[in-house]
Protein backbone atom coordinates (compact mmCIF):
# COMPACT_ATOMS: atom_id res chain seq x y z
CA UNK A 1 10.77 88.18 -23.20
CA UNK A 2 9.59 84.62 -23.17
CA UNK A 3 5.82 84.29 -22.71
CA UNK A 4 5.98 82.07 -19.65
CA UNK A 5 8.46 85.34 -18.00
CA UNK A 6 5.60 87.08 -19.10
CA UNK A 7 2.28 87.76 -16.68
CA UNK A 8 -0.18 86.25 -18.52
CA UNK A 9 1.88 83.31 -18.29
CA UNK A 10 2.68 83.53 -14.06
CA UNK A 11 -1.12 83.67 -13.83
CA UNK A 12 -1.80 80.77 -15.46
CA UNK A 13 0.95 78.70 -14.09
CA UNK A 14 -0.13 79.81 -10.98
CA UNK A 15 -4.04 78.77 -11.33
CA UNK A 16 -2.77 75.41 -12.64
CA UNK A 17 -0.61 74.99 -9.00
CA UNK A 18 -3.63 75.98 -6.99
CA UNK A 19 -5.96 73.44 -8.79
CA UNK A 20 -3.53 70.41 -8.28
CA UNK A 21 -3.52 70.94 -4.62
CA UNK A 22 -6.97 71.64 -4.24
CA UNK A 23 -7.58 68.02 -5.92
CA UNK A 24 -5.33 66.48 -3.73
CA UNK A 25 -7.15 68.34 -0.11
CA UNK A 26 -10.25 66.71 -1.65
CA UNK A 27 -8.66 63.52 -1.86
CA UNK A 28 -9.73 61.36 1.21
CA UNK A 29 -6.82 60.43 3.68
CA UNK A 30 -6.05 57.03 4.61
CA UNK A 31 -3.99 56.68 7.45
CA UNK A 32 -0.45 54.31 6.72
CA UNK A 33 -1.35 52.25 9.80
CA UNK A 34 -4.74 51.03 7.71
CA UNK A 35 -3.33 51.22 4.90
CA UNK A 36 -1.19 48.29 6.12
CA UNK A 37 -3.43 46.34 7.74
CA UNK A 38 -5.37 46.28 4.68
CA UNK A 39 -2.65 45.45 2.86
CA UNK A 40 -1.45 42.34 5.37
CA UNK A 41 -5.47 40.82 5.80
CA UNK A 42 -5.78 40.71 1.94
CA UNK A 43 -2.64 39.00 2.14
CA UNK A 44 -3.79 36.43 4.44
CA UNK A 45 -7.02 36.30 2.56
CA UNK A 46 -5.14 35.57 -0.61
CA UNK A 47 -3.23 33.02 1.11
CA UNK A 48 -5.74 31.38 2.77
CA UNK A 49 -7.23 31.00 -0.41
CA UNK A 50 -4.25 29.60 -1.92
CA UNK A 51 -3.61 27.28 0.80
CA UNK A 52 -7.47 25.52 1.11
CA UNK A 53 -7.29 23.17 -1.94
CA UNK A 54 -4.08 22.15 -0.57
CA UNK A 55 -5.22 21.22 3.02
CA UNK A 56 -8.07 19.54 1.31
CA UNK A 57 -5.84 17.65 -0.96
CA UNK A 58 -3.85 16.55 2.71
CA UNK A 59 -7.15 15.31 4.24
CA UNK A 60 -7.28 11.69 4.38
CA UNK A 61 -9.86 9.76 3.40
CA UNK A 62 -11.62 7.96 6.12
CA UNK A 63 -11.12 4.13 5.87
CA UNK A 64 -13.99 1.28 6.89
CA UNK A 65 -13.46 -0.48 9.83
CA UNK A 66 -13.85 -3.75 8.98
CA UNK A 67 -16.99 -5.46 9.69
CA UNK A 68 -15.68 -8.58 11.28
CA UNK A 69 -12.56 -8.97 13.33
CA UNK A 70 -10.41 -11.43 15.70
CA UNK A 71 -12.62 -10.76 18.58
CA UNK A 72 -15.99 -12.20 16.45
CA UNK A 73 -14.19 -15.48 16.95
CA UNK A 74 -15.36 -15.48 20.66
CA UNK A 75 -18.46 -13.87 20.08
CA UNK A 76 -21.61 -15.35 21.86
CA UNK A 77 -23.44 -14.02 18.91
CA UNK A 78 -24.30 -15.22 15.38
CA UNK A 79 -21.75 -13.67 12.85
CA UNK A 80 -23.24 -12.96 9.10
CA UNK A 81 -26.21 -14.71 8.31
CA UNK A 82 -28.19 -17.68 9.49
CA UNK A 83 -27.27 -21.14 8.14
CA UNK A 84 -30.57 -22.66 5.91
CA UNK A 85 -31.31 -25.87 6.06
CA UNK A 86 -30.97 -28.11 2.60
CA UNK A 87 -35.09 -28.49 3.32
CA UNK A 88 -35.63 -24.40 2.90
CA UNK A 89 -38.02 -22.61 2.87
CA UNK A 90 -40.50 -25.75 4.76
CA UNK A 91 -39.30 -25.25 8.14
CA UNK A 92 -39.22 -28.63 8.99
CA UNK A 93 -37.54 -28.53 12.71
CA UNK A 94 -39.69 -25.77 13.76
CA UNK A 95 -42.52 -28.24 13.19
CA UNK A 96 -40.87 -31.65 14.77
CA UNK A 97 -40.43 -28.99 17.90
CA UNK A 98 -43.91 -28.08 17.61
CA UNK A 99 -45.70 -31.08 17.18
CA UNK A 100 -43.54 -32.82 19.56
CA UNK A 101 -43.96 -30.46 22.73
CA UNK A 102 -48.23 -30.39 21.70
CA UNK A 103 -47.32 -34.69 22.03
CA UNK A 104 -45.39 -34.65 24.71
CA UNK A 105 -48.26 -32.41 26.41
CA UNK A 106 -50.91 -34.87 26.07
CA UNK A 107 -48.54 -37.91 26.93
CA UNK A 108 -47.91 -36.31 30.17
CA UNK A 109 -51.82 -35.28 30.95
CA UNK A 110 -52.60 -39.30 30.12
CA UNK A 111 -50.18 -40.21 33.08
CA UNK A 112 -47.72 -42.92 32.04
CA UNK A 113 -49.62 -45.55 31.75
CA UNK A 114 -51.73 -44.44 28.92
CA UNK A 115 -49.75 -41.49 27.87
CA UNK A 116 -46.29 -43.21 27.37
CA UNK A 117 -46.08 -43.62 24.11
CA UNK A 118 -47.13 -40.18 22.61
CA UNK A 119 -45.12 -38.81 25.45
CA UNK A 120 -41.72 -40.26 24.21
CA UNK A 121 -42.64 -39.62 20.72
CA UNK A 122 -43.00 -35.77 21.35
CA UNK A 123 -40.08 -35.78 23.27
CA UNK A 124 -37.61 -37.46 20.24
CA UNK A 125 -39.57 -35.13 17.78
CA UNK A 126 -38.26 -32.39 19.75
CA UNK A 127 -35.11 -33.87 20.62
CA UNK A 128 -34.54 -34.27 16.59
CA UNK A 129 -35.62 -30.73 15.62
CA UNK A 130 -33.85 -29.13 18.53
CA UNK A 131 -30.37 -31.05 17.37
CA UNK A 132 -30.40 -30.32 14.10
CA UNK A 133 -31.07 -26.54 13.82
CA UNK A 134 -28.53 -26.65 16.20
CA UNK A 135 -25.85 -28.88 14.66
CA UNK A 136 -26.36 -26.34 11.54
CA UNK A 137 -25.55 -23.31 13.40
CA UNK A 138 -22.80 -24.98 15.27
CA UNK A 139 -21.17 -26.59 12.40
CA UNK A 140 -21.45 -23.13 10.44
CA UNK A 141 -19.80 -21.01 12.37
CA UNK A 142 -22.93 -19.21 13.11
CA UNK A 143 -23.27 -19.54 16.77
CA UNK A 144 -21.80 -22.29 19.33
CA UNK A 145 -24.14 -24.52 21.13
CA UNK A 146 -20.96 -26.91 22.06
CA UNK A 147 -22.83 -26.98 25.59
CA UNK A 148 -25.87 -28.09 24.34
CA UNK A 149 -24.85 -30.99 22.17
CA UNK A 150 -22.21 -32.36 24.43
CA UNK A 151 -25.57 -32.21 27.01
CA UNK A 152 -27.64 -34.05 24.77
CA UNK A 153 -25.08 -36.79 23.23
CA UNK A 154 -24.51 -37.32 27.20
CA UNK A 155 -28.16 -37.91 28.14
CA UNK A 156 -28.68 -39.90 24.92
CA UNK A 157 -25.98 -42.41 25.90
CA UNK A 158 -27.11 -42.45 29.62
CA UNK A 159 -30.70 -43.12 28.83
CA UNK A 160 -29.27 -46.17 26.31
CA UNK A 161 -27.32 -47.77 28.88
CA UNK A 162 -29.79 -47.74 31.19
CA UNK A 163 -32.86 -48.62 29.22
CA UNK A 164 -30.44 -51.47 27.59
CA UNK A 165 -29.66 -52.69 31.14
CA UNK A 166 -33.39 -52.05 32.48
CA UNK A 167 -34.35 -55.05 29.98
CA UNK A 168 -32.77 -57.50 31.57
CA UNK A 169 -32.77 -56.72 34.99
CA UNK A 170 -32.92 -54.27 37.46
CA UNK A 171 -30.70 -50.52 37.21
CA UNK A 172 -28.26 -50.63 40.84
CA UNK A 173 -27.28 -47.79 42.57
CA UNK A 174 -23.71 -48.95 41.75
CA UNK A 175 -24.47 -48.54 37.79
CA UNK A 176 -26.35 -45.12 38.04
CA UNK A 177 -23.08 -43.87 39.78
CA UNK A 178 -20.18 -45.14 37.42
CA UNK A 179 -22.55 -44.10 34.75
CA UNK A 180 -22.34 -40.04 36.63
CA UNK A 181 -18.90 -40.29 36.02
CA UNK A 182 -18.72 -41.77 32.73
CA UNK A 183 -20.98 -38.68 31.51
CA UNK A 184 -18.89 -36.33 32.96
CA UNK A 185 -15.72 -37.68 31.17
CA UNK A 186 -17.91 -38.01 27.93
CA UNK A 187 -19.27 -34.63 28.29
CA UNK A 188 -15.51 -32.94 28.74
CA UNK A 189 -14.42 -34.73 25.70
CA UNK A 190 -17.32 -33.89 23.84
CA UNK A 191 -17.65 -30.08 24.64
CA UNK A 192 -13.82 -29.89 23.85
CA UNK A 193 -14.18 -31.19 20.42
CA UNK A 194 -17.08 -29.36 19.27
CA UNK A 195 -15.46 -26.07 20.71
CA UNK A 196 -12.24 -26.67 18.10
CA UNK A 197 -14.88 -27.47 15.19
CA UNK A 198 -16.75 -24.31 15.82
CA UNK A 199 -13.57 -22.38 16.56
CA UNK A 200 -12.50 -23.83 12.79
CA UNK A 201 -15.73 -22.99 11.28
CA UNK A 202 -16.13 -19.85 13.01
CA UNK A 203 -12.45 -18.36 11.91
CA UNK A 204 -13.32 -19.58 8.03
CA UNK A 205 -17.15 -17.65 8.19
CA UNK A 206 -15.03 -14.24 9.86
CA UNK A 207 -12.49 -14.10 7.40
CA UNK A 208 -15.26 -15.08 4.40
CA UNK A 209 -17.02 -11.97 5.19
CA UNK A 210 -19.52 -13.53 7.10
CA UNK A 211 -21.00 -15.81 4.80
């Protein structure tokens, strides 16, 4: 008789069947349903994973906005930096201004028969520094002050006429009035024209980078 036929042999075949399903009742159940779910989240994990250095790849880098643009070109205010004068660093109009108003001042307190002539020295001193800081930043492109100079070339040749025709005899009322209108038509012209230089120097200091 063959030995596993044999008792000895059922009994230990036996032992080894009960031992193999005792180890797998020990075994800790895990439900199919969780089983799954693991199984699907590690799956997203993994893909998730996968898929980040690709969305980072898709990002696109941010772009600067330029710092200047068409609309600076009507821009009350100064574009880039401030225009020196060929005199810098002395600040030479700052002083004609200064000295002229501190003039002008004690012109005025002397009344204008004793005070005249400091008084219209001050006042060119600080019609001189006024017009050329402001020629500079016109003529730059830094900042328009077309109002301003058409204003002053208008009283400049208004005060000439008059002064020129005050020599020789007196001012009329007739000559004070054609004169109104004369600076009006000399102001247009001149505002007009220093609005297209600015315009032009303007456009070039935008599109420079605002130098």
């Amino acid at each position: 008789m063959p030995a596993r036929n044999s008792p000895r042999g059922r009994a230990r075949s036996r032992k080894r069947r009960s031992r193999a399903q005792q180890g797998r009742n020990d075994a800790p159940a895990v439900p199919g349903g969780q089983a799954a779910a693991e199984g699907s989240a590690g799956g997203a994990q993994a893909g998730s994973v996968r898929a980040a250095p690709r969305a980072t790849r898709t990002t696109p880098r941010s772009r600067k906005a330029p710092v200047h643009s068409e609309s600076a070109l009507y821009s009350p205010r100064g574009v880039g930096e401030r225009p020196q004068a060929p005199w810098h660093p002395l600040p030479l109009s700052e002083l004609l201004i200064l000295v002229g108003a501190i003039g002008a001042a004690i012109g005025f307190s002397r009344g204008v028969s004793h005070g005249a002539a400091p008084m219209f020295a001050g006042l060119t001193a600080v019609l001189i520094g006024t017009l050329e800081f402001t020629l500079r930043e016109h003529l730059s492109g830094y900042r328009s002050h077309a109002i301003l100079i058409a204003v002053l070339g208008v009283a400049v040749f208004h005060s000439a006429v008059a002064l020129s025709v005050a020599a020789f005899t007196n001012v009329p009322r007739t000559l004070n009035v054609a004169l109104i209108a004369v600076d009006v038509a000399l102001f247009a012209v001149l505002f007009k024209f220093l609005r297209s230089r600015f315009l032009d120097a303007r456009r070039e200091r935008v599109f420079a980078g605002g130098r």
